[in-house]
Protein backbone atom coordinates (compact mmCIF):
# COMPACT_ATOMS: atom_id res chain seq x y z
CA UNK A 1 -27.28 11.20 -6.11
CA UNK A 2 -28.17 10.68 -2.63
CA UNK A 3 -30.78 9.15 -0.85
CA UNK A 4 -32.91 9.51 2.60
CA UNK A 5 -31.05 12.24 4.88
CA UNK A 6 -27.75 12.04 2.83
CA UNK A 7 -27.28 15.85 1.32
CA UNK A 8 -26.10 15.68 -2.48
CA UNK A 9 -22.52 14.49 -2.83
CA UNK A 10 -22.29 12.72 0.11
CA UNK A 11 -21.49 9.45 -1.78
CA UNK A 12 -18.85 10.79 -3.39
CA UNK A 13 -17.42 12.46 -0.94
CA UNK A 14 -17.25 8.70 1.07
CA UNK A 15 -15.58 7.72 -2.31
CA UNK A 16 -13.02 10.56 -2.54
CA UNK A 17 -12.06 10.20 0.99
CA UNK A 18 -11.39 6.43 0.39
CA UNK A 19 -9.48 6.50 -2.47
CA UNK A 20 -7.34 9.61 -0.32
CA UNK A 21 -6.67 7.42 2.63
CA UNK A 22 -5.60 4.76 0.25
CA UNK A 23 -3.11 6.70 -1.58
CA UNK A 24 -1.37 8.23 1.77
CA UNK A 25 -1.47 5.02 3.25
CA UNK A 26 1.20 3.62 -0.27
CA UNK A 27 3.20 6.95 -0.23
CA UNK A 28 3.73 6.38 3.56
CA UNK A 29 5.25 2.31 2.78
CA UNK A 30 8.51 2.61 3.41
CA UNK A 31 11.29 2.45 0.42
CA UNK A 32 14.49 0.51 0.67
CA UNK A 33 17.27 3.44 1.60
CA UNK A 34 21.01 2.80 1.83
CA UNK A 35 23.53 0.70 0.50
CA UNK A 36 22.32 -2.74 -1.17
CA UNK A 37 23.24 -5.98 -0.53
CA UNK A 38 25.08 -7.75 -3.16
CA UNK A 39 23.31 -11.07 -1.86
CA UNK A 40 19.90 -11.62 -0.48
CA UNK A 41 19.16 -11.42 3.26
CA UNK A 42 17.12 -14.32 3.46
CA UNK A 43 18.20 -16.82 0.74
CA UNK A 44 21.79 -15.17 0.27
CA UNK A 45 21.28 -15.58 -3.35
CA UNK A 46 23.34 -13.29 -5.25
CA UNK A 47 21.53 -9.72 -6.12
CA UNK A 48 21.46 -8.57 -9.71
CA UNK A 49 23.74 -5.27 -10.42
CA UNK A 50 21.07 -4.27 -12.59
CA UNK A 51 18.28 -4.70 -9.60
CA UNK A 52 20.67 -3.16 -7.36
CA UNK A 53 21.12 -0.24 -9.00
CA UNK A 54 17.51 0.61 -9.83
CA UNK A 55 16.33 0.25 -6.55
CA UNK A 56 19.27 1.84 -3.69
CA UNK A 57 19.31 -0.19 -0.81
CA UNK A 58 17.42 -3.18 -2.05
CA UNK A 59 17.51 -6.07 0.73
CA UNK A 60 15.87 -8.93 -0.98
CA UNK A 61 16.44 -11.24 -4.67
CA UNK A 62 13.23 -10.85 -7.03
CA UNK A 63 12.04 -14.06 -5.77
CA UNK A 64 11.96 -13.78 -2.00
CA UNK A 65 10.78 -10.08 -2.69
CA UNK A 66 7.64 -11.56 -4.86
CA UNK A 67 7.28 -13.79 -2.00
CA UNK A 68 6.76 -11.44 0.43
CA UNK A 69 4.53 -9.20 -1.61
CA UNK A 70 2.38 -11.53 -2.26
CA UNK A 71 1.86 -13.01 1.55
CA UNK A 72 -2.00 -11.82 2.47
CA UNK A 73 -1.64 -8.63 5.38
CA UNK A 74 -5.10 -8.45 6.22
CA UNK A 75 -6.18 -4.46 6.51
CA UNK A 76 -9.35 -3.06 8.12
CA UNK A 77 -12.54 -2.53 5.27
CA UNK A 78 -13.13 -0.19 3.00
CA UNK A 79 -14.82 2.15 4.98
CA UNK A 80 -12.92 3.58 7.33
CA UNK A 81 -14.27 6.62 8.62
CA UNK A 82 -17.35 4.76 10.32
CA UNK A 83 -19.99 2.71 8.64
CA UNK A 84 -22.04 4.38 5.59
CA UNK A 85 -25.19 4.86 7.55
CA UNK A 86 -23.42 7.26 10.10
CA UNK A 87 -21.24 9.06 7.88
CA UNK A 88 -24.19 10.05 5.21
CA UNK A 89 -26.57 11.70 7.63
């Protein structure tokens, strides 16, 4: 369903692309690699065996990890490829 000078499919296409760019941009993150710590790197806690063996070359205890995932990284909008008026016509 598209509207004005927007050929059919256009929306979705906008959509598609998104979602795309999105999942290439969390396959790109980079995964821990190497030998694990046995204690954290920032709070020297000691590192589960259990954690360290699930993920190789884990850095970070559960808790700083959680903190750091959940600090805000501010990212550009959704729409990427230019704004909706430019890339529909």
């Amino acid at each position: 369903m598209a509207g004005g000078w927007a050929r059919d499919g256009a929306v979705q296409e906008q959509i598609d692309a998104s979602i795309s760019d999105e999942l290439a941009r969390l396959k790109a993150r980079k995964t821990p690699q190497g030998q694990s710590l046995t204690h954290c790197a920032e709070c020297e806690e000691p590192i589960p065996e259990k954690r360290r063996a699930a993920i190789p070359g884990v850095k970070l205890c559960i808790d700083c990890q959680h903190d750091r995932d959940s600090t805000y990284q501010a990212r550009g909008g959704i729409n990427r490829r230019g704004s909706k008026d430019s890339q529909l016509k």
